[in-house]
C-alpha atoms as a PDB file:
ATOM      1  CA  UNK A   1      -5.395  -1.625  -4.109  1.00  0.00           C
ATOM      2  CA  UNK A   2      -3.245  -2.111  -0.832  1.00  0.00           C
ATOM      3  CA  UNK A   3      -2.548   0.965   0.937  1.00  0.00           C
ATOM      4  CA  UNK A   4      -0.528   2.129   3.961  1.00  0.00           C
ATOM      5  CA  UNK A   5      -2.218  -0.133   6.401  1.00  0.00           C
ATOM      6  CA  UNK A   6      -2.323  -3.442   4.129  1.00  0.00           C
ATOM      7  CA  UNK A   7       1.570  -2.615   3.233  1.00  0.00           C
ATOM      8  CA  UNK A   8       2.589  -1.861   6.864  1.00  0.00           C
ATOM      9  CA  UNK A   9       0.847  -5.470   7.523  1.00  0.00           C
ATOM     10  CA  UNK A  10       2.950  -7.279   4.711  1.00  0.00           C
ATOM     11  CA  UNK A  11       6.118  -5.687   5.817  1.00  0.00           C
ATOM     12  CA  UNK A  12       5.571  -6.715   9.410  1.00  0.00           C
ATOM     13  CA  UNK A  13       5.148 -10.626   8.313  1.00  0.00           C
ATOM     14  CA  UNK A  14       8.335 -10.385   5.936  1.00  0.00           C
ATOM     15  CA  UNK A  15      10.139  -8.690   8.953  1.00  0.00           C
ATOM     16  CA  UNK A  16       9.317 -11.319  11.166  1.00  0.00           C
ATOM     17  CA  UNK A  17      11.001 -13.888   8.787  1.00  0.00           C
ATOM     18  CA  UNK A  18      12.650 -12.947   5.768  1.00  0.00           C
ATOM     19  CA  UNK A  19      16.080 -10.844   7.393  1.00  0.00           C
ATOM     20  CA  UNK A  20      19.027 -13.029   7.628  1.00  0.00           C
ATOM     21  CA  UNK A  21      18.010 -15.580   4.721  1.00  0.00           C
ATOM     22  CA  UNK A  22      20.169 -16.615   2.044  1.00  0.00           C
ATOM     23  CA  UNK A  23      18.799 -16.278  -1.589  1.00  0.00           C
ATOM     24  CA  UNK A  24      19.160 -19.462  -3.215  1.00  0.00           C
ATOM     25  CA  UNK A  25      18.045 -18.687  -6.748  1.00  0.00           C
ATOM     26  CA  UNK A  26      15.486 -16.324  -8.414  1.00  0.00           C
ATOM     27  CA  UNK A  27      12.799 -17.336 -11.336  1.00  0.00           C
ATOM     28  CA  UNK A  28      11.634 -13.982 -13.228  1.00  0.00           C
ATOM     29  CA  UNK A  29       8.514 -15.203 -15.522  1.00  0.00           C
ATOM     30  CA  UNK A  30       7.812 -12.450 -16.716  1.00  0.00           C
ATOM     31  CA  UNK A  31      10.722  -9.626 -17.327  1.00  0.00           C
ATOM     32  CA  UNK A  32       8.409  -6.604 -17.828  1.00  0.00           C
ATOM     33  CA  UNK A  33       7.367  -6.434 -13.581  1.00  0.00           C
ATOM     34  CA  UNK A  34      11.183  -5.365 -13.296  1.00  0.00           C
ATOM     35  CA  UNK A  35      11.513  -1.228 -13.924  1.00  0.00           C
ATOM     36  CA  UNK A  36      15.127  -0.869 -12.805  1.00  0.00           C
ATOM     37  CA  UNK A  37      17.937  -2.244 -13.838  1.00  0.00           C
ATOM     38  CA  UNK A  38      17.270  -4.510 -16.589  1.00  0.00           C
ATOM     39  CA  UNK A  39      15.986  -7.868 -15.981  1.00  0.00           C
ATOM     40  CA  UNK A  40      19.228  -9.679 -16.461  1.00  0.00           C
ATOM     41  CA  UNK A  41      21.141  -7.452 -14.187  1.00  0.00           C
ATOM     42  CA  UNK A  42      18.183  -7.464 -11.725  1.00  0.00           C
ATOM     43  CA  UNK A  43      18.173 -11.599 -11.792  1.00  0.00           C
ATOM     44  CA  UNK A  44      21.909 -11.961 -11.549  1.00  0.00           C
ATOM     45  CA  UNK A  45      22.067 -10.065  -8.864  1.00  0.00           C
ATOM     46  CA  UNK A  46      20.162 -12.011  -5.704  1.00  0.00           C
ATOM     47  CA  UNK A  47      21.810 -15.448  -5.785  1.00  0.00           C
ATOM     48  CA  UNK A  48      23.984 -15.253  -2.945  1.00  0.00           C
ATOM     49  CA  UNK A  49      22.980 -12.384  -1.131  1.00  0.00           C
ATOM     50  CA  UNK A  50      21.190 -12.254   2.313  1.00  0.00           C
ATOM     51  CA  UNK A  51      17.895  -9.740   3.217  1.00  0.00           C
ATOM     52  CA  UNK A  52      17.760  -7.379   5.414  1.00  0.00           C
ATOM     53  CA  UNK A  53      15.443  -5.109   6.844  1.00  0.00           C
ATOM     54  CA  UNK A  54      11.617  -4.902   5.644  1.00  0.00           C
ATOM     55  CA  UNK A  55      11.004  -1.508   5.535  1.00  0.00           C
ATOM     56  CA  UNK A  56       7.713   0.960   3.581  1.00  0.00           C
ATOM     57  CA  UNK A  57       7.448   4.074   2.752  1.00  0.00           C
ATOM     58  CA  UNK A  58       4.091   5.066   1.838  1.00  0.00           C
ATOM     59  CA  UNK A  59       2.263   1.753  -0.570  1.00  0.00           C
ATOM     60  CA  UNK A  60       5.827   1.006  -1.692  1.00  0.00           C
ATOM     61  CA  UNK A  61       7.721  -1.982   0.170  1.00  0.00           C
ATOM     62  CA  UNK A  62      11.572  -1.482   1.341  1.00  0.00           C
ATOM     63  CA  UNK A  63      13.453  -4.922   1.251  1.00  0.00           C
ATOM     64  CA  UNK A  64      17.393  -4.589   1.603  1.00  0.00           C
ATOM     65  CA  UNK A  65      19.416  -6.947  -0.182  1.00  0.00           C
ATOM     66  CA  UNK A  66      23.034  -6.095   0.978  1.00  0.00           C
ATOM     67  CA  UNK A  67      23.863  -3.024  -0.430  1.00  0.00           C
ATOM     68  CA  UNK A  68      20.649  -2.634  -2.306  1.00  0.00           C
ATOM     69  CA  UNK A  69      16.949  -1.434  -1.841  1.00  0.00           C
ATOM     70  CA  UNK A  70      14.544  -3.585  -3.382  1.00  0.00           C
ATOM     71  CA  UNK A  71      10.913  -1.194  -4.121  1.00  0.00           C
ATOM     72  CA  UNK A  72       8.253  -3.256  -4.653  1.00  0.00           C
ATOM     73  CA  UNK A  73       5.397  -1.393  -5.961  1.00  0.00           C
ATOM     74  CA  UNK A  74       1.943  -3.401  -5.911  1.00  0.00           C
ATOM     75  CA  UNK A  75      -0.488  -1.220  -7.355  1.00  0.00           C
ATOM     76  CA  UNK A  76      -3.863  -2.930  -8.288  1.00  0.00           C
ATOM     77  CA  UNK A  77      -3.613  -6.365  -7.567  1.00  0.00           C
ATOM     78  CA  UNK A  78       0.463  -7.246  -6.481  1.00  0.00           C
ATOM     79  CA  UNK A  79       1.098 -10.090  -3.801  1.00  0.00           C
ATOM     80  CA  UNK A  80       4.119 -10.417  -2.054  1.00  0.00           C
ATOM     81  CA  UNK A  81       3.909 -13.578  -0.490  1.00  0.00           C
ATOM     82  CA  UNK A  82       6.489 -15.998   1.666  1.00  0.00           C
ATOM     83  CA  UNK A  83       5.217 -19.442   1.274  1.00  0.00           C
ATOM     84  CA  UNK A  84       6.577 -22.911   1.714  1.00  0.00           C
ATOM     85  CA  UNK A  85       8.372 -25.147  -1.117  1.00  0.00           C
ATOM     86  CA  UNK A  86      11.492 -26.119  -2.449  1.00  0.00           C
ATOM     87  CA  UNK A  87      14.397 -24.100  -2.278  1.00  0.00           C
ATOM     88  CA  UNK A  88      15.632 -25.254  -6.339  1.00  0.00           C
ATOM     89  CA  UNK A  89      14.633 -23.079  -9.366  1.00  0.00           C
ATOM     90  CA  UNK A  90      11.903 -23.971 -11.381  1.00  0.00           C
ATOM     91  CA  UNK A  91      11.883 -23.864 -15.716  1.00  0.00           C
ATOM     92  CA  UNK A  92       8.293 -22.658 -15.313  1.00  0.00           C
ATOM     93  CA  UNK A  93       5.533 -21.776 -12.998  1.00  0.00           C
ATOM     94  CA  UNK A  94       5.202 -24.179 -10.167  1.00  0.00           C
ATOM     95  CA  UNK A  95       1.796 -26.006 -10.079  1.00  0.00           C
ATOM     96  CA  UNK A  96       1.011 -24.690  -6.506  1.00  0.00           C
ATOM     97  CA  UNK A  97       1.364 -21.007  -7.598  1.00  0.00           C
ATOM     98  CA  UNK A  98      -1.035 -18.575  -9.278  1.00  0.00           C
ATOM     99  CA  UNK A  99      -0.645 -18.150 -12.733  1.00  0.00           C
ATOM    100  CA  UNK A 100       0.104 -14.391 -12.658  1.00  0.00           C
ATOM    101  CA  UNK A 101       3.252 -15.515 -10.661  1.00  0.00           C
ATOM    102  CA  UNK A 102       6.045 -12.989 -12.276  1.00  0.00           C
ATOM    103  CA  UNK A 103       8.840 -13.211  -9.851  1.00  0.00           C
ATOM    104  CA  UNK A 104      10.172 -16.462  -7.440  1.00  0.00           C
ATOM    105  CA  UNK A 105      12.854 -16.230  -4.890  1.00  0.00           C
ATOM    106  CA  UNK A 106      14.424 -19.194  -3.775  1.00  0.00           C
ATOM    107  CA  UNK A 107      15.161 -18.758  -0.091  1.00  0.00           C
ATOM    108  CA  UNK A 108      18.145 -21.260   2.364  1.00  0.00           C
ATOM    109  CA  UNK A 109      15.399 -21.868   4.553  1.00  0.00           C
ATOM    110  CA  UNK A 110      13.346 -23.950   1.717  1.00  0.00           C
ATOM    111  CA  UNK A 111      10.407 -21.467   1.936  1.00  0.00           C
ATOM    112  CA  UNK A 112       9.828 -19.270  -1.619  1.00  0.00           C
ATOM    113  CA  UNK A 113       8.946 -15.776  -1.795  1.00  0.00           C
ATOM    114  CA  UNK A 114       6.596 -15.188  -4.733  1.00  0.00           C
ATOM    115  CA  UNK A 115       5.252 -11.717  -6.081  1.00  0.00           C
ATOM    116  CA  UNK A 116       1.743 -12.134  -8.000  1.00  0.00           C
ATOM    117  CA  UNK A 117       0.331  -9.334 -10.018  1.00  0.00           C
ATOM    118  CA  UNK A 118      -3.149 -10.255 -11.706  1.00  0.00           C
ATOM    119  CA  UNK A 119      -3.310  -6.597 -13.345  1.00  0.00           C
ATOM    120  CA  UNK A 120       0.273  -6.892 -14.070  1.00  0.00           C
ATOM    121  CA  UNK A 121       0.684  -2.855 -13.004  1.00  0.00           C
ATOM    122  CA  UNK A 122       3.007  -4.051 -10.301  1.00  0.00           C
ATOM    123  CA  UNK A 123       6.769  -3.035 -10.857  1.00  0.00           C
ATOM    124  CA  UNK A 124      10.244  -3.989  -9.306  1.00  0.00           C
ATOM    125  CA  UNK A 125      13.383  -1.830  -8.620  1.00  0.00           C
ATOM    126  CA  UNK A 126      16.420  -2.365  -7.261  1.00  0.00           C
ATOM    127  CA  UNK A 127      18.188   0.045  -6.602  1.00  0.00           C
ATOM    128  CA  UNK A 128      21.252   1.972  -4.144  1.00  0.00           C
ATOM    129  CA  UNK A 129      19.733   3.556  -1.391  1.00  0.00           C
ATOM    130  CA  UNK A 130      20.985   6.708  -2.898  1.00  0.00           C
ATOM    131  CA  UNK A 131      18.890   6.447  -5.437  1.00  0.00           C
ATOM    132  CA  UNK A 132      16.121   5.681  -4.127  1.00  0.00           C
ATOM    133  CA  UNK A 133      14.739   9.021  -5.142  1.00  0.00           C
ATOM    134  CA  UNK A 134      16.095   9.454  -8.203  1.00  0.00           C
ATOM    135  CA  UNK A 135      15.000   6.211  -9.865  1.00  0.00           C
ATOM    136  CA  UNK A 136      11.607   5.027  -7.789  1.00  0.00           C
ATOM    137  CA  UNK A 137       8.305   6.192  -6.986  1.00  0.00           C
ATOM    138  CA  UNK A 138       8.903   5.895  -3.148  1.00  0.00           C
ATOM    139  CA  UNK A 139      11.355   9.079  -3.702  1.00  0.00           C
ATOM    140  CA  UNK A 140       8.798  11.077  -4.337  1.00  0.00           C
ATOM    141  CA  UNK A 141       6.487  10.978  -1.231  1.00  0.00           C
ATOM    142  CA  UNK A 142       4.889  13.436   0.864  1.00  0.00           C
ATOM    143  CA  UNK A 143       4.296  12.863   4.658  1.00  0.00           C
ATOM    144  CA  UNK A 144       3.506   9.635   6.262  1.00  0.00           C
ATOM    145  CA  UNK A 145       0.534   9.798   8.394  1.00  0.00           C
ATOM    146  CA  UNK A 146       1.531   8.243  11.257  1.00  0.00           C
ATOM    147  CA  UNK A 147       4.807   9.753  11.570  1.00  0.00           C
ATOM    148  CA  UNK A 148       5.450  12.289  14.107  1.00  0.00           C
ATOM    149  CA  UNK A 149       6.162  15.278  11.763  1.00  0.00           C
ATOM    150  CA  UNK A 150       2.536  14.796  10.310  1.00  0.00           C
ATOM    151  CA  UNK A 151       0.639  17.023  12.940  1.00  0.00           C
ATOM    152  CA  UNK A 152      -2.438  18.962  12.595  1.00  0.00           C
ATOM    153  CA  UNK A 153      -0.802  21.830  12.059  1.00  0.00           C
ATOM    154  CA  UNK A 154       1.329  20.439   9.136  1.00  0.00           C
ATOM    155  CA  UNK A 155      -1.487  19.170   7.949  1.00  0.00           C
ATOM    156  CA  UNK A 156      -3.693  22.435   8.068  1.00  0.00           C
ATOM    157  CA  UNK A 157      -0.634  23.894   5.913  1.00  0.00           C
ATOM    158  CA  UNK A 158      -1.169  21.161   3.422  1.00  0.00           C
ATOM    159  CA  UNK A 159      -4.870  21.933   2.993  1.00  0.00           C
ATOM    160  CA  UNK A 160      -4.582  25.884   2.875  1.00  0.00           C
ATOM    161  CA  UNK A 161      -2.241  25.542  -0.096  1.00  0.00           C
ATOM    162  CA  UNK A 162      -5.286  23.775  -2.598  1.00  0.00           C
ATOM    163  CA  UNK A 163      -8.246  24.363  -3.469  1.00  0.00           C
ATOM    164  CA  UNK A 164      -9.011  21.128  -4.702  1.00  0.00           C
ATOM    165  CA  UNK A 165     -11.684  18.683  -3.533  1.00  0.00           C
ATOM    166  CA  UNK A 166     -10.195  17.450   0.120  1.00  0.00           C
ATOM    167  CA  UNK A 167     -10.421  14.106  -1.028  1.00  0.00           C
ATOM    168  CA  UNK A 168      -8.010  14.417  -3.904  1.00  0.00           C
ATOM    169  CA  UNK A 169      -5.894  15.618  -2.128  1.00  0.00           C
ATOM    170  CA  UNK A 170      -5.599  13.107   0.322  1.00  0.00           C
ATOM    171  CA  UNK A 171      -5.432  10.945  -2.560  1.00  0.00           C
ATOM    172  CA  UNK A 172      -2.203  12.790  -3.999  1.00  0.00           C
ATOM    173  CA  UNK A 173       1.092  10.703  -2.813  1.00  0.00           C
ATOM    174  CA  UNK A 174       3.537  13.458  -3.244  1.00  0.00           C
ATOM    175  CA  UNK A 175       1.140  15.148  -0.359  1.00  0.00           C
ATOM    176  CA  UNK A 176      -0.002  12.907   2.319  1.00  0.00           C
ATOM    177  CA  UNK A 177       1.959   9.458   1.690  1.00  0.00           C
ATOM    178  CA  UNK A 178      -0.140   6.240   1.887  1.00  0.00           C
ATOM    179  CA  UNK A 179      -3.789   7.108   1.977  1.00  0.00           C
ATOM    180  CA  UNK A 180      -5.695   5.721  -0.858  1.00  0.00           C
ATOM    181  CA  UNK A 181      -9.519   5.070  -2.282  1.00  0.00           C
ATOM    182  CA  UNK A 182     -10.347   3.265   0.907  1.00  0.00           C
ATOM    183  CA  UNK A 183      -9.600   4.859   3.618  1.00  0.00           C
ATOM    184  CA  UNK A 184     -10.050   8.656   2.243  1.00  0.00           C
ATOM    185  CA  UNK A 185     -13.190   7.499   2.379  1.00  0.00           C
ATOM    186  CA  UNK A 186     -13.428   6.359   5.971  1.00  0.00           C
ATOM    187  CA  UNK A 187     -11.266   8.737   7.125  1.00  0.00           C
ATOM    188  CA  UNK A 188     -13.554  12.131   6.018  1.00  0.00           C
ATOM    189  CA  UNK A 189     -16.853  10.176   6.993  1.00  0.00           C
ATOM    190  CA  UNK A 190     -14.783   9.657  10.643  1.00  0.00           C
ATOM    191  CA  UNK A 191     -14.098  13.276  10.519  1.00  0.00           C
ATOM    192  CA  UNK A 192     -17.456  14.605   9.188  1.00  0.00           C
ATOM    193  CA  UNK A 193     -16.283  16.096   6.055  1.00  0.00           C
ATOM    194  CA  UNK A 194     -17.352  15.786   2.293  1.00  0.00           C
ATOM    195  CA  UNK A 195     -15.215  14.705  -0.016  1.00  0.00           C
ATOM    196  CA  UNK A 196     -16.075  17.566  -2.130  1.00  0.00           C
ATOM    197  CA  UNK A 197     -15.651  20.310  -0.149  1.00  0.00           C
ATOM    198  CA  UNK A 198     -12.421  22.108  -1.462  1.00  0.00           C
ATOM    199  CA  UNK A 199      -9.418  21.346   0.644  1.00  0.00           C
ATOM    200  CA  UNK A 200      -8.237  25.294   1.274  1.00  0.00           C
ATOM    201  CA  UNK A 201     -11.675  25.460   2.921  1.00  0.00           C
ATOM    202  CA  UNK A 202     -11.487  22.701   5.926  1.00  0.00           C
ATOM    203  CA  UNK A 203     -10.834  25.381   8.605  1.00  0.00           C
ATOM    204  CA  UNK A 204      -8.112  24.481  11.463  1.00  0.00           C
ATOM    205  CA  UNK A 205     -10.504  22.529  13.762  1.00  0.00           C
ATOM    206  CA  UNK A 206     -12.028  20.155  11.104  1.00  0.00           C
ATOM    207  CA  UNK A 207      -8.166  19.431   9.832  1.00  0.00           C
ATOM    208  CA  UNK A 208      -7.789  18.686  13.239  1.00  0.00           C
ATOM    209  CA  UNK A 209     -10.191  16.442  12.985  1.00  0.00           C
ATOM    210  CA  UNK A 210      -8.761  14.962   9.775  1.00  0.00           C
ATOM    211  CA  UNK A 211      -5.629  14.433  11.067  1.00  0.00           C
ATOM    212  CA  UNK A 212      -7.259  12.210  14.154  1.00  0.00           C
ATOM    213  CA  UNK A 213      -9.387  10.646  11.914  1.00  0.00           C
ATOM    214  CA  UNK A 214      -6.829   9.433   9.684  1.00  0.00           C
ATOM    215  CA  UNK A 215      -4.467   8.907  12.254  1.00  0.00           C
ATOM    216  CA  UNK A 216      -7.267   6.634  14.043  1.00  0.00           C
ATOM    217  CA  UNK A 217      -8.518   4.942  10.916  1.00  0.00           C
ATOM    218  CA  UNK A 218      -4.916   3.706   9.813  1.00  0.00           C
ATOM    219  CA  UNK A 219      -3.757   2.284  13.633  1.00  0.00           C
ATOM    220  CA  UNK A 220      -7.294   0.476  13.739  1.00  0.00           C
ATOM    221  CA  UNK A 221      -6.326  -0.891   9.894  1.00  0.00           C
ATOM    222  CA  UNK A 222      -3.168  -1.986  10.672  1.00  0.00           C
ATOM    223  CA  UNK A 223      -4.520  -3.767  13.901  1.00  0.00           C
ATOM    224  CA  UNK A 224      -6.966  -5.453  11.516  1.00  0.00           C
ATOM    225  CA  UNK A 225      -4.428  -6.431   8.900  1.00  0.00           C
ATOM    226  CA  UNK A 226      -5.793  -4.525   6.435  1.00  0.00           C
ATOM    227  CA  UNK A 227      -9.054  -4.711   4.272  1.00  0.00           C
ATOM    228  CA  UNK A 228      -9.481  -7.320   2.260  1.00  0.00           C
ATOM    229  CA  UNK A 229     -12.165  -6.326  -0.409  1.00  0.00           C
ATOM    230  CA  UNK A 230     -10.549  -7.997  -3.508  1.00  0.00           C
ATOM    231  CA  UNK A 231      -7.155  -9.470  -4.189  1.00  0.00           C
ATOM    232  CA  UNK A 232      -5.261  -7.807  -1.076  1.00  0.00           C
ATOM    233  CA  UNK A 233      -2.597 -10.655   0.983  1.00  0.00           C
ATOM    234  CA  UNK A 234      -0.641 -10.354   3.309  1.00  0.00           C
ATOM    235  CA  UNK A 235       2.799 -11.467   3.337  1.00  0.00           C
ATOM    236  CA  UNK A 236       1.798 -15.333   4.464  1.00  0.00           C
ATOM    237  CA  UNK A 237      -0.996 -15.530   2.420  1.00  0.00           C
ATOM    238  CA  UNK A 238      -3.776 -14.515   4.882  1.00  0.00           C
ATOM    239  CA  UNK A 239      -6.702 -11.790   4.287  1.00  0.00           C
ATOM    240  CA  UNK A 240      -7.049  -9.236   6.471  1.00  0.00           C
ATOM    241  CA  UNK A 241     -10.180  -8.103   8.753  1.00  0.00           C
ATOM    242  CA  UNK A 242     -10.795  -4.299   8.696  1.00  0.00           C
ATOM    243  CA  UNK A 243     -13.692  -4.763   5.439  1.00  0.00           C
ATOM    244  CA  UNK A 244     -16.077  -5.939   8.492  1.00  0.00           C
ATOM    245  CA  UNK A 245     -15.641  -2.547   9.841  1.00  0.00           C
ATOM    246  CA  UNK A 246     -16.023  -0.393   6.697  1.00  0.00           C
ATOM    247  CA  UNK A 247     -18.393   2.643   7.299  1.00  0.00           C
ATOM    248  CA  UNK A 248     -19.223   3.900   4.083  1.00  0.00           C
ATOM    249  CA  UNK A 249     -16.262   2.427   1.553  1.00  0.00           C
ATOM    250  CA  UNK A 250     -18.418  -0.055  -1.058  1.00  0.00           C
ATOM    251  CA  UNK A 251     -21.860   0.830   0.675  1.00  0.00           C
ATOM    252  CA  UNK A 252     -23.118   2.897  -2.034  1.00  0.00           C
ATOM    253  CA  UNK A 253     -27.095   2.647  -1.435  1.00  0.00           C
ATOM    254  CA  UNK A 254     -26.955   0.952   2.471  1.00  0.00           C
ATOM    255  CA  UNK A 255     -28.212   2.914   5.504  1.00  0.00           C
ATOM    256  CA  UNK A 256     -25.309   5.023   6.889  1.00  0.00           C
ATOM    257  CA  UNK A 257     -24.226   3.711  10.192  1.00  0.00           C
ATOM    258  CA  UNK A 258     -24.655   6.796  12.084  1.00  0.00           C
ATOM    259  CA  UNK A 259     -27.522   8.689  11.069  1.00  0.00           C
ATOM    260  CA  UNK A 260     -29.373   5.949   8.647  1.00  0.00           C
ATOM    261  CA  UNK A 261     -29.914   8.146   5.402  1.00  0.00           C
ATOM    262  CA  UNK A 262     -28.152   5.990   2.269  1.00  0.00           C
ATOM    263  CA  UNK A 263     -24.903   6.425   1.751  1.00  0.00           C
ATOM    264  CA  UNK A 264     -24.320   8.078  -1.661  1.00  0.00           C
ATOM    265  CA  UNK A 265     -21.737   7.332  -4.596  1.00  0.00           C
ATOM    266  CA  UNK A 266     -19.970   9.776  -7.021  1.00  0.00           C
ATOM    267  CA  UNK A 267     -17.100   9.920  -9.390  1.00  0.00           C
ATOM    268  CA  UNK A 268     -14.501  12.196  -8.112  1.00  0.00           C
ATOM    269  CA  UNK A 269     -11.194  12.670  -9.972  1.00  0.00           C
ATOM    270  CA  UNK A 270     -11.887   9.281 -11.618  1.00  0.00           C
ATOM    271  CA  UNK A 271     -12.652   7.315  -8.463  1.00  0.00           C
ATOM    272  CA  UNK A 272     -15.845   5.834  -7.182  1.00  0.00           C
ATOM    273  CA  UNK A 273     -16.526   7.921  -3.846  1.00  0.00           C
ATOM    274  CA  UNK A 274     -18.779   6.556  -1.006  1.00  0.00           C
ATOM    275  CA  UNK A 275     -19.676   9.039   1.562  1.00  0.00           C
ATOM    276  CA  UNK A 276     -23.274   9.910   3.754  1.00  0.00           C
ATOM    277  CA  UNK A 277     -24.076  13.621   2.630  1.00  0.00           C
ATOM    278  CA  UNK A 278     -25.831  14.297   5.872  1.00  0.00           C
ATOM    279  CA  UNK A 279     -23.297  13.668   8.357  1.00  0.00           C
ATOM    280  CA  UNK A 280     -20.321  14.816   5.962  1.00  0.00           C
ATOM    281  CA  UNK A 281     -20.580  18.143   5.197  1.00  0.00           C
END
């Protein structure tokens, strides 16, 4: 599932190309991916209209279309993708595109920007910025890891307040905004804490750890272009590098990297869990 850093990476690669293009045409295959408005508003309303600024908040992606926010939401298996082709509509799926293609923009330039979903779990809104909160997922976020407000401190405040298992809690969205199966994992091996130990028990100098940890983990991520384990794109189509680096994410029985024992696997809160129980404790 893409996360902060694979999302950062996609909107960087849309930034870099898509603001200032006309929309051409759109091709919605399948009307379901759209949550907000209803799929005939939502494909009446981008023929014409330029894009702005790629923007993220959290795993959601921020593209402005004039005076609207555009919230892609990729979940599992989503692809937002700018490739080359003809600028025209198309009655059905293009040959050169995946069959789970559910959305097409047409763009001025003759490229095509295509969202994918496998899973189909994905989902489209378009909304007014004011809204944003009201109507989409990405209004409901807690703080971004990498932004300046998210110190160890705030962090420490976060923790104190549960006493659920630390790693569901970096899980939660409408706490820490961003972080998912991946890198909770990497980022609590990085800082030598289980996953299990409750969260309202990580006194102030391992959250301070946690914070640099996850604050370390993401930059290096990003710098990477994401981890590539499944499905995960970025926005031209390329995979990203930061699976070669993986410490203990999908190395469920392999030596640990830093002290050798196997690294060992558990369900928590419904998801698989890779962590080394000597050095994380």
């Amino acid at each position: 599932m893409p996360e902060l850093p694979e999302v950062e990476t996609i909107r960087r690669g849309l930034e870099a190309t898509l603001p200032g293009t006309e929309i051409t045409g759109l091709t919605l295959f399948r009307p379901e991916v759209v949550a907000f408005p209803d799929p005939e508003e939502f494909s009446g309303f981008f023929p014409g209209k330029v894009w702005g600024r790629a923007g993220r908040r959290g795993k959601y992606l921020l593209l402005e279309v004039a005076d609207r926010v555009l919230v892609v939401s990729l979940r599992m298996t989503g692809q937002l993708v700018l490739l080359p082709g003809p600028a025209e509509a198309s009655p059905g799926v293009p040959a050169d595109l995946p069959p789970h293609t559910h959305v097409l923009w047409h763009l001025s330039d003759g490229t095509r920007l295509r969202f994918t979903d496998q899973r189909r779990f994905g989902r489209l809104y378009l909304v007014g910025p004011e809204r944003l909160e009201e109507l989409t997922p990405a209004g409901k976020l807690g703080p971004e890891p990498l932004a300046p407000e998210f110190t160890p401190a705030r962090l420490a405040e976060i923790l104190a307040r549960h006493r659920r298992p630390v790693k569901a809690l970096l899980l939660d969205q409408s706490l820490v905004a961003g972080i998912g199966n991946i890198y909770a994992d990497e980022i609590l091996f990085a800082a030598g804490i289980s996953p299990l130990r409750p969260a309202a028990e990580v006194e102030p100098e391992a959250a301070a750890r946690l914070h640099q940890a996850a604050r370390e983990i993401l930059t290096a991520a990003i710098a990477s272009r994401g981890t590539t384990v499944r499905n995960y794109q970025d926005g031209h189509g390329q995979a990203g590098g930061f699976q070669e680096r993986l410490a203990v994410y999908g190395r469920a029985g392999e030596p640990c990297r830093r002290c050798g024992q196997p690294v060992a696997y558990l369900r928590l809160g419904g998801r698989g869990t890779c962590y080394c129980p000597r050095c994380q404790v």
